[in-house]
Each structure stands twice: as C-alpha cells, then as structure tokens.
PDB file of N, CA and C in Angstrom:
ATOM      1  N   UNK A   1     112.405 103.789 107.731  1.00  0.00           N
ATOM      2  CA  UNK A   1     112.125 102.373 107.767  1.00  0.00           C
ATOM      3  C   UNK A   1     112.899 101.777 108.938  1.00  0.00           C
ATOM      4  N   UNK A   2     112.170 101.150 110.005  1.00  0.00           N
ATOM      5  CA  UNK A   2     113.137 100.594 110.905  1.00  0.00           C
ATOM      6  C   UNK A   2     113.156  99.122 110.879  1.00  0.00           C
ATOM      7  N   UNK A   3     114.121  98.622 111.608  1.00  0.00           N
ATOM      8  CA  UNK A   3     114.959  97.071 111.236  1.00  0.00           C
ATOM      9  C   UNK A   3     115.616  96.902 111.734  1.00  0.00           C
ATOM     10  N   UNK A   4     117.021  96.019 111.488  1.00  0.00           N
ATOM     11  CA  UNK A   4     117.926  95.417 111.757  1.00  0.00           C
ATOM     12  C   UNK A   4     118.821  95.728 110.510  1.00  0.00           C
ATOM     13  N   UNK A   5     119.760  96.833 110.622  1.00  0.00           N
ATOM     14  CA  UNK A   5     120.944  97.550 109.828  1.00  0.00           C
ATOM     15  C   UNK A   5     122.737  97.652 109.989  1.00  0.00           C
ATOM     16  N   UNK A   6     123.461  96.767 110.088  1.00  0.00           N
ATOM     17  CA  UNK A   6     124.871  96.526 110.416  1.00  0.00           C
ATOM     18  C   UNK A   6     125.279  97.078 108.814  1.00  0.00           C
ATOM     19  N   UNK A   7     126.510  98.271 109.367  1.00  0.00           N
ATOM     20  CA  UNK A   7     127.230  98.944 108.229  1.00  0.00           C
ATOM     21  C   UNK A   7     128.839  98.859 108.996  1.00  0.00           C
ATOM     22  N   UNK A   8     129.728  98.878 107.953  1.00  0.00           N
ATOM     23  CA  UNK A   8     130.952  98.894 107.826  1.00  0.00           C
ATOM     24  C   UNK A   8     131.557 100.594 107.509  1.00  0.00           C
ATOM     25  N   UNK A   9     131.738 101.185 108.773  1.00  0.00           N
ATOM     26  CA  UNK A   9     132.071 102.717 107.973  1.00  0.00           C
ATOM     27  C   UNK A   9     133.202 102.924 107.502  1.00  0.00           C
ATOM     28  N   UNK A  10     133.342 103.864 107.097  1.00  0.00           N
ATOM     29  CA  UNK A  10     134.480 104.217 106.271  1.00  0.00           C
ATOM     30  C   UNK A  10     136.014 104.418 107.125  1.00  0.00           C
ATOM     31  N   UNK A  11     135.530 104.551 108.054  1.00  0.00           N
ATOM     32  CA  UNK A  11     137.477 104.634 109.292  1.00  0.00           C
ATOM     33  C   UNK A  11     136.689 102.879 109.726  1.00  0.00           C
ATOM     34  N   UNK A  12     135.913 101.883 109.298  1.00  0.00           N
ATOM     35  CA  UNK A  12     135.498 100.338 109.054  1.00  0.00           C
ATOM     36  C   UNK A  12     135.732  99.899 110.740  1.00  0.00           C
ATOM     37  N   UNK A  13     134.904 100.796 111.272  1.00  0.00           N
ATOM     38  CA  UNK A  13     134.403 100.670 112.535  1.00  0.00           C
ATOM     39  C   UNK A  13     133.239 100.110 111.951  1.00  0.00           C
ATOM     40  N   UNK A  14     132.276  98.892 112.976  1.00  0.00           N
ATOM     41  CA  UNK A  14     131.382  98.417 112.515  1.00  0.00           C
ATOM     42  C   UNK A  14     130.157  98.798 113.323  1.00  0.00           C
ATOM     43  N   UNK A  15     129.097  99.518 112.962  1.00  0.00           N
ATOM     44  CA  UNK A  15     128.503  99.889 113.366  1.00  0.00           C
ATOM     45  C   UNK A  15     126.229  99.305 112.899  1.00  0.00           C
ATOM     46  N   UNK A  16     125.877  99.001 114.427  1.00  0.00           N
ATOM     47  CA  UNK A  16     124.250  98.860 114.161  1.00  0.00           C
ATOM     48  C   UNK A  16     123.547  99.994 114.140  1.00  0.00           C
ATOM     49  N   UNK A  17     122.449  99.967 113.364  1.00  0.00           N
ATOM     50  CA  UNK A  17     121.161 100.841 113.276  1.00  0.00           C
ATOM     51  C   UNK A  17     120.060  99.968 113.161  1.00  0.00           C
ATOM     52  N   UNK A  18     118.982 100.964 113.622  1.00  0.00           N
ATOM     53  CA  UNK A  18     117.676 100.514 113.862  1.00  0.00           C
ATOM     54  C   UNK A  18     116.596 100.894 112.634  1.00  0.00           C
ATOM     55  N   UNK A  19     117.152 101.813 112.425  1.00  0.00           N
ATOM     56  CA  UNK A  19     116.089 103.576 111.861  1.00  0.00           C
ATOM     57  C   UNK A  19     117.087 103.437 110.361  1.00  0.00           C
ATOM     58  N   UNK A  20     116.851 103.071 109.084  1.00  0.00           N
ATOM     59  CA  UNK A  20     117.284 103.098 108.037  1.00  0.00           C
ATOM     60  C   UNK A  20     118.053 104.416 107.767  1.00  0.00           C
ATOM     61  N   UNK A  21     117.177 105.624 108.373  1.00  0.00           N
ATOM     62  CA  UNK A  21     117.247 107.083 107.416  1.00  0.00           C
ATOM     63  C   UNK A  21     118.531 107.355 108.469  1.00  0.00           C
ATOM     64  N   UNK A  22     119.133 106.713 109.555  1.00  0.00           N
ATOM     65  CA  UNK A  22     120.148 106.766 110.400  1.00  0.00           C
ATOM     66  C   UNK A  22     121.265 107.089 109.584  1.00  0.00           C
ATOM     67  N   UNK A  23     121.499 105.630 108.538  1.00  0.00           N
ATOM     68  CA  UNK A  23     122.684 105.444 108.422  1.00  0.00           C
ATOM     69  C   UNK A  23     123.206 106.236 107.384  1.00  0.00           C
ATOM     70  N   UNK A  24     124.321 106.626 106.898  1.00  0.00           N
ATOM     71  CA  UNK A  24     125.526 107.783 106.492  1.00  0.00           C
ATOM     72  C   UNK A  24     125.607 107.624 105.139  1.00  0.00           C
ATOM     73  N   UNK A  25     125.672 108.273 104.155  1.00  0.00           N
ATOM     74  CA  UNK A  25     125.475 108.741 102.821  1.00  0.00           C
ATOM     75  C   UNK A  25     126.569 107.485 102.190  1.00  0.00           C
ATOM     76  N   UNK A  26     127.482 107.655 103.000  1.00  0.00           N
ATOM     77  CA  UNK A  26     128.813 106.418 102.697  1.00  0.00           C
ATOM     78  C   UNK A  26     129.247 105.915 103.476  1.00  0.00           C
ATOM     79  N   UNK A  27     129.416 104.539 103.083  1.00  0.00           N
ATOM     80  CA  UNK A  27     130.140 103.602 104.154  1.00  0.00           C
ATOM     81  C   UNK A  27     130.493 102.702 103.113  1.00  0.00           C
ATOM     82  N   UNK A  28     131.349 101.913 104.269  1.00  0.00           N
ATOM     83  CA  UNK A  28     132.411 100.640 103.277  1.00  0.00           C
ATOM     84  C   UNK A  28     131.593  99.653 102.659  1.00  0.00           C
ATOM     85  N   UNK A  29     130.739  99.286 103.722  1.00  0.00           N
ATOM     86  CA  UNK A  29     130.297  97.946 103.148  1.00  0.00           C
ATOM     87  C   UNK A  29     128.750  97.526 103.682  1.00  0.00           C
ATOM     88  N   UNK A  30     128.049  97.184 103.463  1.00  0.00           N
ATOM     89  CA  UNK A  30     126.238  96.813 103.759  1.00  0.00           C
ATOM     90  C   UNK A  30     126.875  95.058 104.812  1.00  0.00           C
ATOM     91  N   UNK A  31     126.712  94.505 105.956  1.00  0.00           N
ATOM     92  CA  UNK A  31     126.606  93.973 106.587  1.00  0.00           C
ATOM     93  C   UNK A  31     125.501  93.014 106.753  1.00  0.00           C
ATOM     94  N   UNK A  32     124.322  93.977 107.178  1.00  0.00           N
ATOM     95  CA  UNK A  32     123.228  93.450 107.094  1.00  0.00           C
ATOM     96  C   UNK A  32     122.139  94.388 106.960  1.00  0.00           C
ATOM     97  N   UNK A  33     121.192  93.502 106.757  1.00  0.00           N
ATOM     98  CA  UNK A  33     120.069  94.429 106.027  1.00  0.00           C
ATOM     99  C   UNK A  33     118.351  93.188 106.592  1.00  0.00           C
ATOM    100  N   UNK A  34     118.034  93.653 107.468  1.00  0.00           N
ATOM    101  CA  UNK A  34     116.902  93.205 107.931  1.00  0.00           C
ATOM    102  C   UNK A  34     115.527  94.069 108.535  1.00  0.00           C
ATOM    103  N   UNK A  35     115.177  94.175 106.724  1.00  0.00           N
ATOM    104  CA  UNK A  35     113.923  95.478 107.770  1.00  0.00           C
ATOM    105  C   UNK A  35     112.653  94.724 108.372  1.00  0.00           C
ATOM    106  N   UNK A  36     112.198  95.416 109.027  1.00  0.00           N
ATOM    107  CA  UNK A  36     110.727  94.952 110.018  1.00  0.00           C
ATOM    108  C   UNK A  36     109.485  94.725 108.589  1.00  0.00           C
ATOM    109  N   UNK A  37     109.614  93.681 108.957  1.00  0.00           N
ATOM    110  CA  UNK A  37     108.285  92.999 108.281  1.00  0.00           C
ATOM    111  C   UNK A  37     106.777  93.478 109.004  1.00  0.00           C
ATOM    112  N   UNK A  38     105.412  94.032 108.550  1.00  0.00           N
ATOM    113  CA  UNK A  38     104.993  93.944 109.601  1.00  0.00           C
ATOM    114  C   UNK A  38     103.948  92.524 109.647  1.00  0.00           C
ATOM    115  N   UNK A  39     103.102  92.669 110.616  1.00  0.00           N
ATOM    116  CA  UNK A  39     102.777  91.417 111.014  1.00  0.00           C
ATOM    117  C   UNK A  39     101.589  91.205 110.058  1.00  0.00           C
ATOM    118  N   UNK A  40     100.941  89.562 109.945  1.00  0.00           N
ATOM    119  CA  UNK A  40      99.898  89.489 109.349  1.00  0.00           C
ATOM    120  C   UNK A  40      99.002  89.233 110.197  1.00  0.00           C
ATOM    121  N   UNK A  41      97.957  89.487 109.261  1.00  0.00           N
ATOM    122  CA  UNK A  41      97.756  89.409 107.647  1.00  0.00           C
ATOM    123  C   UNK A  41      97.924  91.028 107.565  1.00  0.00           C
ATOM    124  N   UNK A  42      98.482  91.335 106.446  1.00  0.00           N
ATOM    125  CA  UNK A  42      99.285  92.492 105.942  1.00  0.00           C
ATOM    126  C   UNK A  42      97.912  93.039 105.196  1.00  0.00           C
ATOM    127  N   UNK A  43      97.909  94.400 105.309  1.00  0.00           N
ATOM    128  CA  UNK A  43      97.126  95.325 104.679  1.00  0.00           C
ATOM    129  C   UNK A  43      97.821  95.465 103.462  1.00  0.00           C
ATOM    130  N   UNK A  44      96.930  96.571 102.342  1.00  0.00           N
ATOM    131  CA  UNK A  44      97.303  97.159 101.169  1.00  0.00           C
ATOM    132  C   UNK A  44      98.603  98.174 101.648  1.00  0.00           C
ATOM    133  N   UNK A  45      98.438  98.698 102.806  1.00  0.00           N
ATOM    134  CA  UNK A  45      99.595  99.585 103.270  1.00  0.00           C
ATOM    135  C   UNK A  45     100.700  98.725 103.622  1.00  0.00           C
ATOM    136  N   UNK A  46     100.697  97.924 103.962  1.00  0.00           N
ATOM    137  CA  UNK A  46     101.554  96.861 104.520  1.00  0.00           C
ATOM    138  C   UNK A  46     102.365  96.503 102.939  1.00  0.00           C
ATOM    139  N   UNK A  47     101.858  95.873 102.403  1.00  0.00           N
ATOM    140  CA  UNK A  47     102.107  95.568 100.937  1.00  0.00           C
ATOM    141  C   UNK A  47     103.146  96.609  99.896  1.00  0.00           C
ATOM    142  N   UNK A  48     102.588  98.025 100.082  1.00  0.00           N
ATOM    143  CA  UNK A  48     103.428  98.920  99.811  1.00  0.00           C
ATOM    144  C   UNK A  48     104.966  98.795 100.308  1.00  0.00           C
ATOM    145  N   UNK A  49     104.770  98.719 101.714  1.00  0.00           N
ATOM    146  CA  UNK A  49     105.681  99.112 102.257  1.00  0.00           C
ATOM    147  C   UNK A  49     106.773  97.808 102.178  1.00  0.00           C
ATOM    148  N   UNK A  50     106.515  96.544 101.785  1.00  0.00           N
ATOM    149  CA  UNK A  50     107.002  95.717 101.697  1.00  0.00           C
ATOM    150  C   UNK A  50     107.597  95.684 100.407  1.00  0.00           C
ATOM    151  N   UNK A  51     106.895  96.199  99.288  1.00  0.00           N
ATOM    152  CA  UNK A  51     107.760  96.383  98.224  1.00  0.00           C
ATOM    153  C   UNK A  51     108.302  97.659  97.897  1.00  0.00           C
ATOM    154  N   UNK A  52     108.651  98.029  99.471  1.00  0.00           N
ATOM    155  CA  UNK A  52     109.841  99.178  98.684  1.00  0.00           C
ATOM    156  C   UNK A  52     111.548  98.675  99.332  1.00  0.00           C
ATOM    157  N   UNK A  53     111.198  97.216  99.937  1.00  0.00           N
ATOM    158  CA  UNK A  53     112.516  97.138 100.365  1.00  0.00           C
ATOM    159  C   UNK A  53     113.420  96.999  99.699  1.00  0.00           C
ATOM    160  N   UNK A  54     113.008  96.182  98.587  1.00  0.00           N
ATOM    161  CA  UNK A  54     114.167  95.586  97.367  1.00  0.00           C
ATOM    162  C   UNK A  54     114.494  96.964  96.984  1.00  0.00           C
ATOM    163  N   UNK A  55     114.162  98.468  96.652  1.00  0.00           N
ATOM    164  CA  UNK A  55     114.480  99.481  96.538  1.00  0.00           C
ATOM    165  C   UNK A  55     115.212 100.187  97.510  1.00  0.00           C
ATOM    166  N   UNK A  56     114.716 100.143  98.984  1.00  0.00           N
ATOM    167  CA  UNK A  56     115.638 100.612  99.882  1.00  0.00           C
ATOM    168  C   UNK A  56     117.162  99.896  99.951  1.00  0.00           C
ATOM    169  N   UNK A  57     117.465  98.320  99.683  1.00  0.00           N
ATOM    170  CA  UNK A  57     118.480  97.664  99.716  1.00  0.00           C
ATOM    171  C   UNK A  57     119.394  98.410  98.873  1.00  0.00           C
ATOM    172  N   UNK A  58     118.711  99.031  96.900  1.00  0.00           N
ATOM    173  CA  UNK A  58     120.114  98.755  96.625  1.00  0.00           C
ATOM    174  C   UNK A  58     120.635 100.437  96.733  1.00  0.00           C
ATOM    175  N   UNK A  59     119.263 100.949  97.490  1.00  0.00           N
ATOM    176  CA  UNK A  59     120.022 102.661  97.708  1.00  0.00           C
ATOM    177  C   UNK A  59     121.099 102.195  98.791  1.00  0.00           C
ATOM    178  N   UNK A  60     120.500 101.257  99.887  1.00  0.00           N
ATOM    179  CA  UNK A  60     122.034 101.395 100.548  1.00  0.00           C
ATOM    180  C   UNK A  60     123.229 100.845  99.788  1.00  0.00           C
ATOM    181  N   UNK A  61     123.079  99.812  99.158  1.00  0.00           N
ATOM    182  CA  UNK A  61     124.077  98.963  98.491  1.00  0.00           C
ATOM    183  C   UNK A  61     125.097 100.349  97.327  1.00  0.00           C
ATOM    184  N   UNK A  62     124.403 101.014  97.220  1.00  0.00           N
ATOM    185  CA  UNK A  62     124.635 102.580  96.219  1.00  0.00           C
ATOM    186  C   UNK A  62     125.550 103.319  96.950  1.00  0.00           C
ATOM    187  N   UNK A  63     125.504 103.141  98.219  1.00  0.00           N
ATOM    188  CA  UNK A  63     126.029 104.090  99.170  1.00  0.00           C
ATOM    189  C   UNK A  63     127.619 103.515  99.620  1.00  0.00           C
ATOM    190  N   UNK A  64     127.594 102.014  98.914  1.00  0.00           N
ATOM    191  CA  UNK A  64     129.111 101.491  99.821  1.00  0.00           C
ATOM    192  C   UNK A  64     130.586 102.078  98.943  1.00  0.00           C
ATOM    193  N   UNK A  65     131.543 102.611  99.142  1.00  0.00           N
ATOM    194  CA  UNK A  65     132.422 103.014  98.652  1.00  0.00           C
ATOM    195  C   UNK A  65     133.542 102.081  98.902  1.00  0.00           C
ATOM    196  N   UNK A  66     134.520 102.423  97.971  1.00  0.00           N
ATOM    197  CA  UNK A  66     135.859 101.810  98.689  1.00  0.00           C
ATOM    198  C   UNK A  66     137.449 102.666  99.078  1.00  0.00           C
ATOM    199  N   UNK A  67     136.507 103.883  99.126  1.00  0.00           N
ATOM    200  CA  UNK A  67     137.140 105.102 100.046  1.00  0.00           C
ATOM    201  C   UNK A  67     138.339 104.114 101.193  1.00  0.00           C
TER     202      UNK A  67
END
C-alpha cells in the first residue's frame, strides 16, 4: 500500500516511507499514517482497497513497542 508513512524507530530516529510493506516489524511510535486514496469516482476495486485501511492502521499501530 503506498502513502504517506512517518515512524519513530526504536534507536527513535524518525524516519518516512512511501511503500507501507517498507516499514519494520517494530518501532516506537506510528507518526503518521496517510495512505493514497485513489482518485474518483472510485471503482468496486477502489472500494476494497479503501476499506482495508482502518485494518492496515491498527497492524501498524500493533507494531509500536516501548522497547
């Protein structure tokens, strides 16, 4: 899934991604979280893919430690 992805790593260097499947199994903290919408009018594929973000959020949100 690509976007707009700011993570906090774990030595809390702050680091951007583009490409969701980029970012690291663990990190400190979720920053930001802005995936690519695509444009309209949105297909049935479009639609899918739009409701898997609230799912992609809280896998990253799953991933923040306080390592």
């Amino acid at each position: 899934m690509k976007g707009e992805f700011r993570v906090k790593l774990l030595d809390r260097t702050i680091v951007d991604y583009t490409d969701f499947n980029d970012i690291p199994d663990k990190v400190y903290r979720i920053l930001k979280f802005i995936p690519d919408y695509p444009l309209s009018p949105h297909s049935e594929e479009d639609h899918k893919l739009i409701e898997t973000f609230d799912n992609k959020l809280h896998e990253l949100l799953r991933r923040e430690t306080n390592e």
